[in-house]
Protein backbone atom coordinates (compact mmCIF):
# COMPACT_ATOMS: atom_id res chain seq x y z
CA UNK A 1 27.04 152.88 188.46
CA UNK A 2 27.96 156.22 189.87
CA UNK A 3 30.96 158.41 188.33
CA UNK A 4 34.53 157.31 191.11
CA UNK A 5 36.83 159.73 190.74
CA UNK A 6 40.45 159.21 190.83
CA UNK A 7 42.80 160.50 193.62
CA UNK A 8 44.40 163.24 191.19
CA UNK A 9 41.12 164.47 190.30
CA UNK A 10 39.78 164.62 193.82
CA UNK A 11 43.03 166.59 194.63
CA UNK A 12 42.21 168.81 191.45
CA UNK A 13 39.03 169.53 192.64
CA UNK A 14 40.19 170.29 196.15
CA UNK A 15 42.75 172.96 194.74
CA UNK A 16 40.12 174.33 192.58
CA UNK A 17 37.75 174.79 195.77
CA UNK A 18 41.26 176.03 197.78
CA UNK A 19 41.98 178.35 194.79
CA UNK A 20 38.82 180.20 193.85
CA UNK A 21 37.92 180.46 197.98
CA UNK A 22 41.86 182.43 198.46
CA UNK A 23 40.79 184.48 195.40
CA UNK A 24 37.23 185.36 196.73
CA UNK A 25 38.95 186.17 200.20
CA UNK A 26 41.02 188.33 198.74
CA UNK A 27 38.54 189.80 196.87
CA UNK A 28 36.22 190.67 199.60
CA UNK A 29 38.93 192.04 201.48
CA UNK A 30 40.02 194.82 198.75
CA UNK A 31 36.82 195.72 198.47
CA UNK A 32 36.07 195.91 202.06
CA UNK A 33 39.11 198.00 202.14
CA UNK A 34 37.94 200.47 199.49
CA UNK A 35 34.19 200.34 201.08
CA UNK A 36 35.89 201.32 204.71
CA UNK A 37 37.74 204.00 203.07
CA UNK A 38 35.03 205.35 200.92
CA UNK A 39 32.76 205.73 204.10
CA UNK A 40 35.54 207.73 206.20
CA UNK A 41 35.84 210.18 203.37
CA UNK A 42 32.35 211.07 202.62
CA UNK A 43 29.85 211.63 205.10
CA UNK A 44 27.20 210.96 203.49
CA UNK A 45 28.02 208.00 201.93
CA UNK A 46 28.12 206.98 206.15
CA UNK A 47 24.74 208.19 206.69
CA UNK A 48 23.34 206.21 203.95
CA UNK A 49 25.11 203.15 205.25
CA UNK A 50 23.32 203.97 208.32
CA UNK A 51 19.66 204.26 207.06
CA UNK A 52 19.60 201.49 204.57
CA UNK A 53 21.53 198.68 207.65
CA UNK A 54 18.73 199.86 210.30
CA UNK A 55 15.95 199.13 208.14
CA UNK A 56 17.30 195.23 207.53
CA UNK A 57 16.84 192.59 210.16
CA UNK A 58 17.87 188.99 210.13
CA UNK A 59 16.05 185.99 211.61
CA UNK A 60 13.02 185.61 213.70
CA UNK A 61 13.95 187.75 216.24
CA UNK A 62 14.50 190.73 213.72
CA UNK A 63 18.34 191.05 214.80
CA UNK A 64 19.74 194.18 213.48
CA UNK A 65 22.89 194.95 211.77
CA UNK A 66 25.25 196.60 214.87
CA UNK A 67 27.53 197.75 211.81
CA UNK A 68 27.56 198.50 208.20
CA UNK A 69 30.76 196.10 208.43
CA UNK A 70 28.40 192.96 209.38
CA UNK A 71 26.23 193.73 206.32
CA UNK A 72 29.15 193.65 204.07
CA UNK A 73 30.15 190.39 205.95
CA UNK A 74 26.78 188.83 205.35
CA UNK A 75 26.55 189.48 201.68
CA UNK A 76 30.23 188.20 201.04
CA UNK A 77 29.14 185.23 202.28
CA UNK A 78 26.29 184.75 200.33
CA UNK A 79 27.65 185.39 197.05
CA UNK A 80 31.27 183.45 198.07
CA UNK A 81 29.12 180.78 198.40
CA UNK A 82 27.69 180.68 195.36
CA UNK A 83 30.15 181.38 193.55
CA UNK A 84 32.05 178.72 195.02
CA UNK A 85 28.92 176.11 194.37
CA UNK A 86 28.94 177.25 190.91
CA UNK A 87 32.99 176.18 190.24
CA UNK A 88 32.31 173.34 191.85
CA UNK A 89 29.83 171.89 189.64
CA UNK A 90 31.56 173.56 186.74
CA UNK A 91 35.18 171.31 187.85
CA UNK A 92 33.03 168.24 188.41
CA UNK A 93 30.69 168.21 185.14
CA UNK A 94 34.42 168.53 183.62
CA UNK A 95 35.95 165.49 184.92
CA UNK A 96 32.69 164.35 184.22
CA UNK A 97 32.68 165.00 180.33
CA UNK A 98 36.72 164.12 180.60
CA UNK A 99 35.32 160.50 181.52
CA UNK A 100 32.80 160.44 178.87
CA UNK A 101 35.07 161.31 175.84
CA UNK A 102 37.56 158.69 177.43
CA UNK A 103 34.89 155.86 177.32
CA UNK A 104 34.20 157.45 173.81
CA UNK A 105 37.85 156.29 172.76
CA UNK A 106 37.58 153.13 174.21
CA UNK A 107 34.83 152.87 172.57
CA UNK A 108 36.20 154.36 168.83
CA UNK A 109 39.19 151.40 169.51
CA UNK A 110 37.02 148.94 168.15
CA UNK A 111 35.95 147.88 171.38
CA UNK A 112 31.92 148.02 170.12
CA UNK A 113 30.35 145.78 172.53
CA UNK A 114 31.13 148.47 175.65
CA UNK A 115 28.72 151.34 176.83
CA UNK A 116 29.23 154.07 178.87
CA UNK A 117 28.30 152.62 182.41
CA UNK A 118 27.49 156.06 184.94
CA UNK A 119 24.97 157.14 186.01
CA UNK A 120 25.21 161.35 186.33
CA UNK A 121 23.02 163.80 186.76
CA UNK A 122 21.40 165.98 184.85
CA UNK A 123 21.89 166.68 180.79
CA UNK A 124 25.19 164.51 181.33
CA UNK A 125 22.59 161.69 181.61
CA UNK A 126 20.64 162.86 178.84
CA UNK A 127 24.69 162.72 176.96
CA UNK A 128 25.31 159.49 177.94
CA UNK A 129 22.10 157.88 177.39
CA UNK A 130 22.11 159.62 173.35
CA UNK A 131 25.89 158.07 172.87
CA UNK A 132 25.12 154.58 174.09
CA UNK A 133 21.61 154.58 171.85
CA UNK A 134 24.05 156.07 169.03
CA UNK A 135 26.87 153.53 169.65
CA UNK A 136 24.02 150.58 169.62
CA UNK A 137 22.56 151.77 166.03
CA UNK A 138 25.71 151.88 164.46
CA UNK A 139 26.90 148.68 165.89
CA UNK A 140 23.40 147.34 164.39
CA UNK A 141 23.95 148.97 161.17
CA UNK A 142 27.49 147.42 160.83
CA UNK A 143 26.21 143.98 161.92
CA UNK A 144 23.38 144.52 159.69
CA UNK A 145 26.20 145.16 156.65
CA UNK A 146 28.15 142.37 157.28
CA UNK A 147 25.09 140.23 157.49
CA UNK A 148 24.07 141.58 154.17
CA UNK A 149 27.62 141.22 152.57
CA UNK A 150 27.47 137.78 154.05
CA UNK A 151 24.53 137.27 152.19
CA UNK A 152 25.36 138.71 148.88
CA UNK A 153 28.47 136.82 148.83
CA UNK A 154 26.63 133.34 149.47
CA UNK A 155 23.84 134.50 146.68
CA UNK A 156 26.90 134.59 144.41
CA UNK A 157 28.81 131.01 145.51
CA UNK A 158 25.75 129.51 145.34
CA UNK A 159 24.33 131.00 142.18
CA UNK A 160 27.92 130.43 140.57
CA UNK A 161 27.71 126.79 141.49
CA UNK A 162 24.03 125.79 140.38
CA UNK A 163 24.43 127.59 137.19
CA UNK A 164 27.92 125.83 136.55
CA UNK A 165 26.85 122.64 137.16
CA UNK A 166 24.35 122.59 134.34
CA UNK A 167 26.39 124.75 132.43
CA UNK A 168 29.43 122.55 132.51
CA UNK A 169 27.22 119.59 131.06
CA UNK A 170 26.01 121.73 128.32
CA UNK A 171 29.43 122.77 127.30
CA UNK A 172 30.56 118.86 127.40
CA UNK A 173 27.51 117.46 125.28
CA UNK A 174 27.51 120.59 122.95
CA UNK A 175 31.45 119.87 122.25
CA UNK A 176 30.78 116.50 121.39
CA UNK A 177 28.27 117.40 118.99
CA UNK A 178 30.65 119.79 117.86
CA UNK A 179 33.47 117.33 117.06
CA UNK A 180 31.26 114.86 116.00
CA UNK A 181 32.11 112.81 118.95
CA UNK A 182 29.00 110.09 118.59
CA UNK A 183 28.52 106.80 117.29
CA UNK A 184 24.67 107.65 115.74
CA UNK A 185 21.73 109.77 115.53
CA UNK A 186 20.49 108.67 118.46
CA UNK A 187 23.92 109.28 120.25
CA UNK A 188 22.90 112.83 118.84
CA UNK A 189 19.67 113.03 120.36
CA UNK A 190 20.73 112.09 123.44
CA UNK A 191 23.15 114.71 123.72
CA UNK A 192 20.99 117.36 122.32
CA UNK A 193 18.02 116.12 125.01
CA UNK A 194 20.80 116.28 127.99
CA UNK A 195 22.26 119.91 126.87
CA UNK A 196 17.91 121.19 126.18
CA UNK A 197 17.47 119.65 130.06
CA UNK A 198 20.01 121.15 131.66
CA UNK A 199 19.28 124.60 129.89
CA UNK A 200 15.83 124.42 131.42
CA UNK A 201 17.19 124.25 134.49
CA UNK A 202 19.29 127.17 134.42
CA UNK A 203 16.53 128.92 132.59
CA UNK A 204 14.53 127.99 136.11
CA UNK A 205 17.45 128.92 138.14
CA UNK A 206 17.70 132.45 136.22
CA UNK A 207 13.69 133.01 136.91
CA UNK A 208 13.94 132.09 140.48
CA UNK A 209 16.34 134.49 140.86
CA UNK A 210 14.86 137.43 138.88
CA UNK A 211 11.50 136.77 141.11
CA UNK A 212 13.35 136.29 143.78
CA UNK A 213 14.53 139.83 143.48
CA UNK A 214 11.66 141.47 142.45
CA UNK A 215 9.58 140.42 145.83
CA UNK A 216 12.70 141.67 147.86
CA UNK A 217 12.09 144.98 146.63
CA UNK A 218 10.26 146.71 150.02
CA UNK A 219 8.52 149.29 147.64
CA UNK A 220 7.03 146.25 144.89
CA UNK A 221 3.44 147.51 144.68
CA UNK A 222 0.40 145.20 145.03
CA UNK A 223 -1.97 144.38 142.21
CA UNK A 224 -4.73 144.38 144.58
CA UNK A 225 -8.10 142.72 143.69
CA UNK A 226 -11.15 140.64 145.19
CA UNK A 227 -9.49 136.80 145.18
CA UNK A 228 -12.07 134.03 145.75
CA UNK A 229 -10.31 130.78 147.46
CA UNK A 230 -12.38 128.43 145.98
CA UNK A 231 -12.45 129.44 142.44
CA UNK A 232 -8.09 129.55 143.12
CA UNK A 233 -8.04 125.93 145.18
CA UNK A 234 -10.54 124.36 141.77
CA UNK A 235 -7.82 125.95 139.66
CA UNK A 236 -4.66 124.66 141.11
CA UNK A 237 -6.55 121.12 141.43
CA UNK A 238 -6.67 121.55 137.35
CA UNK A 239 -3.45 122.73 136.83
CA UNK A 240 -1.50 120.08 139.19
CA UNK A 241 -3.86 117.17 138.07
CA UNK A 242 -1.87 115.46 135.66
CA UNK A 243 1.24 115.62 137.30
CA UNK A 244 0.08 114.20 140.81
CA UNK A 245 -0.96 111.25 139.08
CA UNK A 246 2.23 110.80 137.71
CA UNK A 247 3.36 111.17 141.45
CA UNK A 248 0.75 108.96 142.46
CA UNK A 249 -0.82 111.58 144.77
CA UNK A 250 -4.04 113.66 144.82
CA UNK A 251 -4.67 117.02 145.70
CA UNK A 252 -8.30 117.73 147.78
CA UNK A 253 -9.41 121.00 149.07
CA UNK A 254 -11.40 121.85 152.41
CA UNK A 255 -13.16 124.46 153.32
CA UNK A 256 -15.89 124.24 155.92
CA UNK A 257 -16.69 127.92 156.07
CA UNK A 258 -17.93 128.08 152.39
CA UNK A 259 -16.34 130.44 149.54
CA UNK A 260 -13.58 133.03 151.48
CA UNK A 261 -12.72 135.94 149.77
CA UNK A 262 -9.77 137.84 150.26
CA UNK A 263 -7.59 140.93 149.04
CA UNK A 264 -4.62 139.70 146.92
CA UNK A 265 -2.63 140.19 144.04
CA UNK A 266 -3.90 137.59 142.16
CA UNK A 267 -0.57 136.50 140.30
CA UNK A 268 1.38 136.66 143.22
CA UNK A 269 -1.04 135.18 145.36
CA UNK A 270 -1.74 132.48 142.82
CA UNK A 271 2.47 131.97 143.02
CA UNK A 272 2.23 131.27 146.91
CA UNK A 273 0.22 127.69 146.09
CA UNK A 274 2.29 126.53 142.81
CA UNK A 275 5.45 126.80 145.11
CA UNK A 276 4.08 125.10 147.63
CA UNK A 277 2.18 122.53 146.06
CA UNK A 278 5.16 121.87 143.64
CA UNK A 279 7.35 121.38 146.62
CA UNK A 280 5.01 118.63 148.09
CA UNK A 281 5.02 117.05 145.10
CA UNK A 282 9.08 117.19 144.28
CA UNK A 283 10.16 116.51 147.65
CA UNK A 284 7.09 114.45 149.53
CA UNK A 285 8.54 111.28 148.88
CA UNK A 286 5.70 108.59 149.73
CA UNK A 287 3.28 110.20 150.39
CA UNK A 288 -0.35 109.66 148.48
CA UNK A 289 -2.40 112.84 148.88
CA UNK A 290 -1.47 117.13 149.36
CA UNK A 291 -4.53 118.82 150.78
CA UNK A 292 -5.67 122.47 150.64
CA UNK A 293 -7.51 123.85 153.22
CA UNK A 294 -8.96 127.36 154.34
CA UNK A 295 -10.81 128.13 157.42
CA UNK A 296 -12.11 131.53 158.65
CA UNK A 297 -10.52 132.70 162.26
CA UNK A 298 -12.39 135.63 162.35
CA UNK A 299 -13.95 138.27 160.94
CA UNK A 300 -10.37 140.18 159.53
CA UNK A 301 -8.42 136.93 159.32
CA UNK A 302 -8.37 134.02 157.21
CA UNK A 303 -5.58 130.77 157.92
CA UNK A 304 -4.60 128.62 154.40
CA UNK A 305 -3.09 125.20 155.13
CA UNK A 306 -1.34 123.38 152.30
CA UNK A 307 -0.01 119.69 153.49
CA UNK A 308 1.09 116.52 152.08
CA UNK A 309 1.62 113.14 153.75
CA UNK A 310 4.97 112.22 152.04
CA UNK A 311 8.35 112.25 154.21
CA UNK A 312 8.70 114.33 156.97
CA UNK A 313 11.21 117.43 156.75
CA UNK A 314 13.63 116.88 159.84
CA UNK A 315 13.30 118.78 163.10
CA UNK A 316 16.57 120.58 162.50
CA UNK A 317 15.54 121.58 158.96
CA UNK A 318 11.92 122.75 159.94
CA UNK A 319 14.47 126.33 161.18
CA UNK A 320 15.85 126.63 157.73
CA UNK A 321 13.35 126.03 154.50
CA UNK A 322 12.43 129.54 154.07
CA UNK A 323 16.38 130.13 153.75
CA UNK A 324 17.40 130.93 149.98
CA UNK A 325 19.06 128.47 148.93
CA UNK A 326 18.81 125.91 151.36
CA UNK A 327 17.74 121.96 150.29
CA UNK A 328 16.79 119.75 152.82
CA UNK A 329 18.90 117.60 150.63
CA UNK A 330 22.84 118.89 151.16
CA UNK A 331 23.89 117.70 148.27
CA UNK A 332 22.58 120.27 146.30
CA UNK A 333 21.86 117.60 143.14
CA UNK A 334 19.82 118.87 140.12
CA UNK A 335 18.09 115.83 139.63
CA UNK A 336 14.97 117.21 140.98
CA UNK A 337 15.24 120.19 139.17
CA UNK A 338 14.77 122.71 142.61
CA UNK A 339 16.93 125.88 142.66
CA UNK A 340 16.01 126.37 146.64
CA UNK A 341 14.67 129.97 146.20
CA UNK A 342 10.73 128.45 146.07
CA UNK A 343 10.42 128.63 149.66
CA UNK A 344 12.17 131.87 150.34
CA UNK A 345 10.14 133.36 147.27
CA UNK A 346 7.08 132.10 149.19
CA UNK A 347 7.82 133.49 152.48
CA UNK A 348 8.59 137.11 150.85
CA UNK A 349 5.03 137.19 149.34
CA UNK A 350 2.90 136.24 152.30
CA UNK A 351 5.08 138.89 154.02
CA UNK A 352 3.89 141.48 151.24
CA UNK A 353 0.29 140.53 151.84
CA UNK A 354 0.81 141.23 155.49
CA UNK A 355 0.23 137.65 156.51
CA UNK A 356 2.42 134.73 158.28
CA UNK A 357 3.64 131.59 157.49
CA UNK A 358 5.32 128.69 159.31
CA UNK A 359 6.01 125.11 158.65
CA UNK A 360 5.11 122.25 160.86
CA UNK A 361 6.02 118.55 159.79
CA UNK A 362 5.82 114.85 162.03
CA UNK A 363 5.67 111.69 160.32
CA UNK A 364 1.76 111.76 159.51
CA UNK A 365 1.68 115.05 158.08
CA UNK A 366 4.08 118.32 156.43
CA UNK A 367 1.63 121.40 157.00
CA UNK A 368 2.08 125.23 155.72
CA UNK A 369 0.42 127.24 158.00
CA UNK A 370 -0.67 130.91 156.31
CA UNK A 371 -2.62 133.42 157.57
CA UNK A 372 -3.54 137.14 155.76
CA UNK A 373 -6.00 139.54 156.61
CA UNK A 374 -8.91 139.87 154.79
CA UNK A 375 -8.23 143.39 153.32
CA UNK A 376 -4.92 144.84 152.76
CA UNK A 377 -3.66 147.67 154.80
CA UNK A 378 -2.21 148.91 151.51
CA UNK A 379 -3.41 151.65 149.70
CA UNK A 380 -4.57 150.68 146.31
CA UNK A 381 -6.56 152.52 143.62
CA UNK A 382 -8.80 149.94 142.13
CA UNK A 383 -10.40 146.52 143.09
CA UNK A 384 -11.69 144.21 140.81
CA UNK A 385 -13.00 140.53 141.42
CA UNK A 386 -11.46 136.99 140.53
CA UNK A 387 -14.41 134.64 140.95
């Protein structure tokens, strides 16, 4: 919207244009006095006049000056007038910048969520526009801190609370052992066993969180190297083997487009698949089978599917697994030994390989979607191949 002055400052500027108009009158009329005066008191000084107000003509019909009084007239006017334009604009880009720096205030109050809403002319505009693009980074920043304090201070409740749970059963069992608190040796075990379990899982928590915080760092450089998919997928089918069948699943690979190859840091790449595939098989309750697949979209692109027929994650969940942290189970138990950082440790590592990921689940099928380019954007200073 356009800049609406208020009464006062209208009547300001009309005493401004009142004032400096009185002061050029009298102005022109001293000098016209000391002009008329000069001219009667040296002849040729009148002559002069003379010569210079013939040779001058005015308009189309070349109307000379009768008088060197006219000429005088004529200029006055001509300069009065822009002087007079130039306070003008000088009173209005005033109460012009007197509005801004009020808004500013307003503004500096706390009131963040307001910009400055005229329209002016001019580098005023230029002003305005540069204050509100200021005032919206640093109300970004600020959101941007608090969202990050936020987060730091949920890292810590909810690191303090999965690493006291175990630790608090540790502590019990061990004191018991201490004061020699069982019945016999295999009271003993027992204990022991309990106290070994639940330091493994604070030995996974503490992992999870020191990879966790390794692929957060935006500079982590990329081991870069020639990754073949099959030789991975006939790997992971090795390495999960054993414990599907304890699950009573099986793990099959797809890939109608023949060996893909792609650039990948092979132990972070490899990390991707055992997250994944050890979430199917913690949390895919019912289900018989987890499937890898890997298709070739095109020439620079290659999409990785990793699914499981066990329960389905719920539509309002499907939002919130790659959060740190977050269980599809709220009760946050131990008993299947998840920390919650698996998934957000996955999504942070297809990020650094430049690819995508997304989750889609109904009651047939849970699918991870992937997709990564075939070469890395990255700058890297050796590739080797995986086969």
């Amino acid at each position: 919207m356009k800049l609406k002055m208020t009464s006062k400052e209208k009547r300001e500027l009309l005493l401004e244009i009142l004032f400096t108009l009185v002061l050029l009158l009298a102005a022109d009329f001293a000098i016209y006095i000391l002009l008329n005066e000069w001219t009667r008191h040296i002849p040729g000084v009148t002559s002069g006049i003379f010569d210079i107000k013939m040779s001058l003509a005015l308009g189309p019909n070349d109307i000379k000056f009768g008088n060197w009084g006219l000429l005088f007239v004529f200029i006055a006017i001509v300069f009065n007038s822009f002087v007079l334009y130039w306070r003008i604009v000088h009173q209005y880009r005033q109460i012009q910048l007197y509005h801004v720096i009020s808004e500013l205030h307003y503004i500096a109050s706390g009131h963040f969520d307001h910009r400055i809403p005229f329209v002016l002319n001019g580098s005023m505009q230029r002003v305005v526009e540069s204050i509100n693009a200021l005032v919206d980074s640093t109300v970004k920043s600020m959101e941007e801190e608090r969202r990050i304090e936020k987060s730091k201070d949920e890292l810590i409740t909810n690191v303090s609370h999965d690493i006291r749970t175990p630790l608090t059963s540790i502590i019990g069992y061990l004191g018991l052992i201490e004061n020699k608190q069982y019945q016999s040796e295999e009271d003993l075990l027992k204990f022991a066993h309990i106290a070994f379990v639940k330091s493994n899982q604070m030995k996974s928590l503490v992992n999870d969180l020191f990879e966790y915080t390794k692929v957060r760092q935006t500079d982590m450089p990329l081991k870069l190297m020639t990754v073949s998919l099959m030789s991975l997928f006939e790997q992971l089918e090795a390495s999960f083997e054993l414990e599907a069948k304890e699950k009573g699943m099986a793990i099959s690979t797809t890939m109608p487009d023949g060996d893909l190859k792609l650039e990948a840091d092979p132990e972070l790449f490899a990390r991707i698949f055992n997250n994944l595939i050890t979430n199917a098989l913690k949390y895919g309750k019912g289900g018989k089978n987890i499937y890898l697949s890997a298709r070739k979209m095109n020439d620079n692109e290659i999409e990785i599917q990793v699914s499981n027929d066990g329960r389905p994650i719920p539509p309002d969940s499907l939002p919130q697994v790659f959060e740190r942290f977050y269980r599809v189970e709220k009760s946050r138990n131990q008993k299947t030994g998840g920390t919650g950082l698996g998934l957000a440790i996955t999504q942070r590592i297809v990020e650094l390989h430049h690819g995508t990921i997304k989750v889609e689940s109904n009651n047939h099928l849970t699918t991870f979607v992937m997709r990564f380019p075939v070469n890395q954007p990255a700058k890297k200073e050796k590739l080797e191949q995986i086969d």
